[in-house]
PDB file of N, CA and C in Angstrom:
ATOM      1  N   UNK A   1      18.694  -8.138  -0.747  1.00  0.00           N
ATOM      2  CA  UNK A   1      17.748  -9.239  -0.804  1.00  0.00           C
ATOM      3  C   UNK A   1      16.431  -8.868  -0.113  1.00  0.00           C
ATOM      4  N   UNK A   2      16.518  -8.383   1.164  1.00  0.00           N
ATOM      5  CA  UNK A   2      15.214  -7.818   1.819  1.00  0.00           C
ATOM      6  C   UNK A   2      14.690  -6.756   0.708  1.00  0.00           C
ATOM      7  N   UNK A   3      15.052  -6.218   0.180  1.00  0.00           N
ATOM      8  CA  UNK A   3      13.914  -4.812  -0.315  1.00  0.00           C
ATOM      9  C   UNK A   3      13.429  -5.504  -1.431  1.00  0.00           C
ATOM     10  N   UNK A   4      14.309  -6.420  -2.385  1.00  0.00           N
ATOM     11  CA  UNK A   4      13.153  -7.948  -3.196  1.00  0.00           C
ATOM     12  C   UNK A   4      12.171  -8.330  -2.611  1.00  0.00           C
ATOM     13  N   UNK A   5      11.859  -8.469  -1.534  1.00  0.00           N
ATOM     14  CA  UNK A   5      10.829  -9.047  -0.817  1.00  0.00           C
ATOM     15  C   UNK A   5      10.054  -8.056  -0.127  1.00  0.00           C
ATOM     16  N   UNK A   6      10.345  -7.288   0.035  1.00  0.00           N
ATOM     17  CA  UNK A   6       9.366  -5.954   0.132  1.00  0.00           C
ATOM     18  C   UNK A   6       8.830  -5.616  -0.841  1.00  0.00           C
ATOM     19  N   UNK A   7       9.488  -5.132  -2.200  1.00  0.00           N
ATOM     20  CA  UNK A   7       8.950  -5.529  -3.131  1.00  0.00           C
ATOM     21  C   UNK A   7       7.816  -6.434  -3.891  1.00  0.00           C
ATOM     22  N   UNK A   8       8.224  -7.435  -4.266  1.00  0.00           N
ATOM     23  CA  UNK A   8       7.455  -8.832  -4.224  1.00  0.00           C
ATOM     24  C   UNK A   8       5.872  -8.554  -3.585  1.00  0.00           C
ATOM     25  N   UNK A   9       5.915  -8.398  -2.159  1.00  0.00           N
ATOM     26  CA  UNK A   9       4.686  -8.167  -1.381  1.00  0.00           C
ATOM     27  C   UNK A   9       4.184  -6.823  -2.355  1.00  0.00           C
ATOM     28  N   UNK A  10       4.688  -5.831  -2.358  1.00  0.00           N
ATOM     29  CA  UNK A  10       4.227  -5.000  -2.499  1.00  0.00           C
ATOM     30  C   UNK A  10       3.277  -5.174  -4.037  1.00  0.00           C
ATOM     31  N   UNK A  11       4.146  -5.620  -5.158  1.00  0.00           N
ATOM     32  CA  UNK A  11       3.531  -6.094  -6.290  1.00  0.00           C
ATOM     33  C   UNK A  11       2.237  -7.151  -6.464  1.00  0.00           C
ATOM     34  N   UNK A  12       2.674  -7.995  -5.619  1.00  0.00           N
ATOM     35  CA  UNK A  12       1.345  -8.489  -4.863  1.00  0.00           C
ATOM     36  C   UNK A  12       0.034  -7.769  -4.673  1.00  0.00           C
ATOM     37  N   UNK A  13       0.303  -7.481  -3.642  1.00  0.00           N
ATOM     38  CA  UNK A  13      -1.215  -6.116  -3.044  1.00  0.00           C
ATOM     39  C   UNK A  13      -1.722  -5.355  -4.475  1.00  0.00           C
ATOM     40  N   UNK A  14      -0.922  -5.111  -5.315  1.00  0.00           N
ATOM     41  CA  UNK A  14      -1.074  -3.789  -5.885  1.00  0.00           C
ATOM     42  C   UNK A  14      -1.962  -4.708  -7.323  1.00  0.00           C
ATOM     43  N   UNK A  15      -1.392  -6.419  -7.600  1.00  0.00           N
ATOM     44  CA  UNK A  15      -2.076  -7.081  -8.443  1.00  0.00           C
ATOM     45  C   UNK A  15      -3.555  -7.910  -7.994  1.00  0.00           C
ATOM     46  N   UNK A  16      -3.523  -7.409  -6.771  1.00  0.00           N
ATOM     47  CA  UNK A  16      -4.182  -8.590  -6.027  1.00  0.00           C
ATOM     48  C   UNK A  16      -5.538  -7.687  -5.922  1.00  0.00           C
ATOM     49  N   UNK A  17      -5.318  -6.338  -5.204  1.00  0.00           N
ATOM     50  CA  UNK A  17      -6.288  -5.436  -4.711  1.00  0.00           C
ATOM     51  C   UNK A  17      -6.425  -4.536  -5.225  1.00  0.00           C
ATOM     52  N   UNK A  18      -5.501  -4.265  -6.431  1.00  0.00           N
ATOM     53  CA  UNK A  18      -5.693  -3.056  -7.618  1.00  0.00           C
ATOM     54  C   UNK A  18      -5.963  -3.742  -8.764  1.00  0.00           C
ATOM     55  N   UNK A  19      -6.093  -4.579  -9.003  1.00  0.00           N
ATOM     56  CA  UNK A  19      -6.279  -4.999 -10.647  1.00  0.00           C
ATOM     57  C   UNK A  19      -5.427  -4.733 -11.496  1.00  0.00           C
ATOM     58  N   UNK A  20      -3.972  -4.418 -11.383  1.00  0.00           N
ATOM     59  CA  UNK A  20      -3.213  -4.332 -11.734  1.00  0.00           C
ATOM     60  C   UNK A  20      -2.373  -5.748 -12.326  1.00  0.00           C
ATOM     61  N   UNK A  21      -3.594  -6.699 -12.539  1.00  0.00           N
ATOM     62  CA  UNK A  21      -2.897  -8.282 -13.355  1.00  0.00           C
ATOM     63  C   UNK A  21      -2.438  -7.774 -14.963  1.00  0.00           C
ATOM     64  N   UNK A  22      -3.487  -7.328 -15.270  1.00  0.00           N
ATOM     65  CA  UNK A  22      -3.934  -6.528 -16.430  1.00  0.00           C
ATOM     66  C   UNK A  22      -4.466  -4.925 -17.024  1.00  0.00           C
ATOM     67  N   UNK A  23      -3.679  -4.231 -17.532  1.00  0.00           N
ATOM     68  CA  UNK A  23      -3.810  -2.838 -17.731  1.00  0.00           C
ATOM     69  C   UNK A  23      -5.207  -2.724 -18.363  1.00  0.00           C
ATOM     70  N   UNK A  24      -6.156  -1.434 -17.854  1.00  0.00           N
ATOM     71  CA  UNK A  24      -7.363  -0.982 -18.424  1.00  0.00           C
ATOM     72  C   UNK A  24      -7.227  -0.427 -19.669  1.00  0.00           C
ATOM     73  N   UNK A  25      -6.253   0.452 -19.370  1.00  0.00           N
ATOM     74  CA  UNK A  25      -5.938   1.522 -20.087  1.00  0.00           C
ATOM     75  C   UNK A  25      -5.326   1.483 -21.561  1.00  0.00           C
ATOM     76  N   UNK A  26      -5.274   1.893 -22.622  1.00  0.00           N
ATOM     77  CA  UNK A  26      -4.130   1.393 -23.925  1.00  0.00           C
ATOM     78  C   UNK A  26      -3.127   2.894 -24.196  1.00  0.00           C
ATOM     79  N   UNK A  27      -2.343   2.354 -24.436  1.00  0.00           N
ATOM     80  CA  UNK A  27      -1.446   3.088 -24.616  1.00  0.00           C
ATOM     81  C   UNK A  27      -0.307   3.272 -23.426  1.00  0.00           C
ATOM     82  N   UNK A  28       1.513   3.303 -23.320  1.00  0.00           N
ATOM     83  CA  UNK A  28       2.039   3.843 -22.534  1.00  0.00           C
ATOM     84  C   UNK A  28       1.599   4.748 -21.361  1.00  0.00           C
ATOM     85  N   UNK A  29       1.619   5.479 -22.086  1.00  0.00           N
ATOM     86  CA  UNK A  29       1.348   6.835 -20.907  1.00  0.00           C
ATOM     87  C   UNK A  29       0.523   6.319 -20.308  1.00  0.00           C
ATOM     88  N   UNK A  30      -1.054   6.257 -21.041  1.00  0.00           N
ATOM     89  CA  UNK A  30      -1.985   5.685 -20.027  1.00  0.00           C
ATOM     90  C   UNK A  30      -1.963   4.484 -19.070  1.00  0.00           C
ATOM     91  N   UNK A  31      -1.597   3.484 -19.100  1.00  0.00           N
ATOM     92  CA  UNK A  31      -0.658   2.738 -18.576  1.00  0.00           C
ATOM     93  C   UNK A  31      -0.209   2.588 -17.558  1.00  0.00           C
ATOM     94  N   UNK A  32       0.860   3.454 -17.600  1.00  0.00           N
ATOM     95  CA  UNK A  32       1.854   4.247 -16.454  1.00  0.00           C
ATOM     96  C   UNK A  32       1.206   5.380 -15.837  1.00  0.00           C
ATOM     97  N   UNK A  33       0.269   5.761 -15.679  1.00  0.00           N
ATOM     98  CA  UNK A  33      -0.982   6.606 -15.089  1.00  0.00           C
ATOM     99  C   UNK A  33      -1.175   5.709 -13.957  1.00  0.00           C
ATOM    100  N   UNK A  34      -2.043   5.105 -14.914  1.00  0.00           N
ATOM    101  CA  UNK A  34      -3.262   3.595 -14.330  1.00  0.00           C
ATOM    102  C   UNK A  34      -2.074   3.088 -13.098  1.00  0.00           C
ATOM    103  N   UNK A  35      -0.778   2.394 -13.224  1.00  0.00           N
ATOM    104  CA  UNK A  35       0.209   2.409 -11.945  1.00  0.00           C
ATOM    105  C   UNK A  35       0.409   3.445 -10.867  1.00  0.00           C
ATOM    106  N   UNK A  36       0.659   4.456 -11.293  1.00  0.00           N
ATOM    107  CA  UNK A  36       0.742   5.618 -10.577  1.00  0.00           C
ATOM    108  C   UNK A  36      -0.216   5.753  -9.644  1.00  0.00           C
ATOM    109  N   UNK A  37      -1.255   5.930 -10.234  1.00  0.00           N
ATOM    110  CA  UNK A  37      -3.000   5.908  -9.407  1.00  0.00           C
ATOM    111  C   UNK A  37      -2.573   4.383  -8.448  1.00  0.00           C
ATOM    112  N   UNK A  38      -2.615   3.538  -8.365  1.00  0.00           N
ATOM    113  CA  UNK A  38      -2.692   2.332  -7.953  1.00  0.00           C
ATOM    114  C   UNK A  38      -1.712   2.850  -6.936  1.00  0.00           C
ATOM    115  N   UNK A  39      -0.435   2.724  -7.022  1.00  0.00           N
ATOM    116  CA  UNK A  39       0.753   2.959  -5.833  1.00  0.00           C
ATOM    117  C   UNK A  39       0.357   3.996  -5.176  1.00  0.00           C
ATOM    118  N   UNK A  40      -0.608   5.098  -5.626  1.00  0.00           N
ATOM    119  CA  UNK A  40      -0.775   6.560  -4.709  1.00  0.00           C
ATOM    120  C   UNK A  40      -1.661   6.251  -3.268  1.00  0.00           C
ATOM    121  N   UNK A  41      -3.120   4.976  -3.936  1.00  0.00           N
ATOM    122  CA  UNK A  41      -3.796   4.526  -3.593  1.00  0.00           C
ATOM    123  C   UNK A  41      -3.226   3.790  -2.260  1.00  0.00           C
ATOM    124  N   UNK A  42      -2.335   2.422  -2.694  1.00  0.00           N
ATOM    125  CA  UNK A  42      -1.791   1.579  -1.807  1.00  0.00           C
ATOM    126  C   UNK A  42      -0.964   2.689  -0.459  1.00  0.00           C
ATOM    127  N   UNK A  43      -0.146   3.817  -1.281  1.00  0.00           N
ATOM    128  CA  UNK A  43       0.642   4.307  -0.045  1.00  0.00           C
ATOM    129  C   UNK A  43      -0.164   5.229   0.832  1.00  0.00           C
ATOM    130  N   UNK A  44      -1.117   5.934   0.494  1.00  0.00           N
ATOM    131  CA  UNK A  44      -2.512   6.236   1.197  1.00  0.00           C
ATOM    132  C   UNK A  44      -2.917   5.502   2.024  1.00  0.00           C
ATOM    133  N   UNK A  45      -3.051   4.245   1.789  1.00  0.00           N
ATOM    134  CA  UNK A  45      -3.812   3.120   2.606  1.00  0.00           C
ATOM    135  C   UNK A  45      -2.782   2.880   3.738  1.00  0.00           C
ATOM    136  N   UNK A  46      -1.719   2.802   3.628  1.00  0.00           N
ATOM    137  CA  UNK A  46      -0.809   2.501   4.401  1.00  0.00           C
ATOM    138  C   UNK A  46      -0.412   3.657   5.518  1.00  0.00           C
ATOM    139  N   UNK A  47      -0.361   5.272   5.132  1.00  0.00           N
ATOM    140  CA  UNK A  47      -0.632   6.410   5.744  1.00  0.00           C
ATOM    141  C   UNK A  47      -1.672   6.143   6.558  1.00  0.00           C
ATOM    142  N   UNK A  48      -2.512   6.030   6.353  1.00  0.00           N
ATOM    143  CA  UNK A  48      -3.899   6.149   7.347  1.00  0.00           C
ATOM    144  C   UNK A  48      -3.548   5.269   7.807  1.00  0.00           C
ATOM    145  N   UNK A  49      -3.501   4.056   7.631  1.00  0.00           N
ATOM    146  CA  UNK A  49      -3.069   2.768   8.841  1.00  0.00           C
ATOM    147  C   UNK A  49      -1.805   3.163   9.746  1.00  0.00           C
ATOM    148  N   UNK A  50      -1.225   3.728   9.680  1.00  0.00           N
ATOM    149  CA  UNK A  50       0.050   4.254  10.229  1.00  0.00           C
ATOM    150  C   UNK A  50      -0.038   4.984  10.971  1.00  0.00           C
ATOM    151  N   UNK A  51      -1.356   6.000  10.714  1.00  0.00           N
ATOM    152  CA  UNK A  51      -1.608   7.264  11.526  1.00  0.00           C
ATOM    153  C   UNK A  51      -2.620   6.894  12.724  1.00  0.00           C
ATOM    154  N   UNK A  52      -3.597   5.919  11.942  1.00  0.00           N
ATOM    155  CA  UNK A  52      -4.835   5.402  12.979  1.00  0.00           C
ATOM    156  C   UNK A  52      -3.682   4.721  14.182  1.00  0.00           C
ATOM    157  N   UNK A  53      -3.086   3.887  13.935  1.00  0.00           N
ATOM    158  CA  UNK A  53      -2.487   3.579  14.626  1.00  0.00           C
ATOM    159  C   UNK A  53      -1.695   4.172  15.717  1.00  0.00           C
ATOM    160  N   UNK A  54      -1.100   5.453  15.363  1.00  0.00           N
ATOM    161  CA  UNK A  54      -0.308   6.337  16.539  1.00  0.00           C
ATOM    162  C   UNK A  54      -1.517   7.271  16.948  1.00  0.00           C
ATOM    163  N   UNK A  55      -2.248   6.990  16.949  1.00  0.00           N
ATOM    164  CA  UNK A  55      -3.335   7.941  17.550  1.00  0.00           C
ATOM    165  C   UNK A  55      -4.108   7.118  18.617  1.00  0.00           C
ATOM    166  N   UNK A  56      -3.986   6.136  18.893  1.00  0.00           N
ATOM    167  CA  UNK A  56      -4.568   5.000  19.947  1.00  0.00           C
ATOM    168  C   UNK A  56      -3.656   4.051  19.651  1.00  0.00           C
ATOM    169  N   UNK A  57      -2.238   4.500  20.718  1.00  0.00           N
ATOM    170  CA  UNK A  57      -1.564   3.830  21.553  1.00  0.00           C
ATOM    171  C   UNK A  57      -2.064   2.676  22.310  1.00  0.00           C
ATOM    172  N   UNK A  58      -1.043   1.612  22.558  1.00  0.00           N
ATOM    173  CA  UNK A  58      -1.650   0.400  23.520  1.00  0.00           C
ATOM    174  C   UNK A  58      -0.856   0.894  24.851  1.00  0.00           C
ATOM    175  N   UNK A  59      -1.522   0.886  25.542  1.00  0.00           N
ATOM    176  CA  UNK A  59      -1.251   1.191  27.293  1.00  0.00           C
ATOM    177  C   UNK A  59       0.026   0.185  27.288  1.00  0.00           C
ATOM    178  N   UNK A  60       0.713   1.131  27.640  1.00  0.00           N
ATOM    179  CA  UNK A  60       2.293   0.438  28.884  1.00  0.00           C
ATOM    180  C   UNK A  60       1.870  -0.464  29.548  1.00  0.00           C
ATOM    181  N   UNK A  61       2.376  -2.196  29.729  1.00  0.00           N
ATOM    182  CA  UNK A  61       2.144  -3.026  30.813  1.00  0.00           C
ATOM    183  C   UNK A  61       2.130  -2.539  31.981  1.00  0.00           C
ATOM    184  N   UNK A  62       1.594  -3.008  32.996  1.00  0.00           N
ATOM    185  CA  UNK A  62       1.413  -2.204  34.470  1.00  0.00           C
ATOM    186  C   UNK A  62       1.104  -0.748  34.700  1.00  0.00           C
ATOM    187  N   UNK A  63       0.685   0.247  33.990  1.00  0.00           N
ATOM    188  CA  UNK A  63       0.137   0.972  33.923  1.00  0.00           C
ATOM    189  C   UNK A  63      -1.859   0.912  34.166  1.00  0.00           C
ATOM    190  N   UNK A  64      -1.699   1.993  35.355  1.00  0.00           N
ATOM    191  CA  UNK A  64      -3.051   2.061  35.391  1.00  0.00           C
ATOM    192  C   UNK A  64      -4.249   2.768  33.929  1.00  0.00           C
ATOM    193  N   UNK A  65      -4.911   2.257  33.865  1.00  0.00           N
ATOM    194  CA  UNK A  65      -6.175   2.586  32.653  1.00  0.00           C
ATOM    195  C   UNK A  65      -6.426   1.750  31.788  1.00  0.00           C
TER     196      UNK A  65
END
């Protein structure tokens, strides 16, 4: 049931912020490109957010700095 809803979100983002409501492209293949590109995009975006993130740590409570 959780990975439906991981899912779900994910189809979301990808219709929401990729334009992925509606295909550009005609034809299969092209198509299934046009997705491909889109998910490479989204998991990119998510890499760099992932990475920015472990690269500036939040300071330990009670720690000096």
């Amino acid at each position: 049931m959780l990975r439906s809803i991981w899912s779900e979100g994910t189809f979301a983002v990808l219709k929401r912020e990729h334009k992925l409501k509606r295909a550009e492209k005609r034809g299969i293949h092209r198509v299934h490109e046009e997705c491909l590109f889109s998910a490479l995009a989204l998991n990119l975006k998510r890499i760099v957010k992932a990475l920015a993130g472990s690269q500036n740590p939040r300071p330990l409570p009670g720690s000096a700095g």
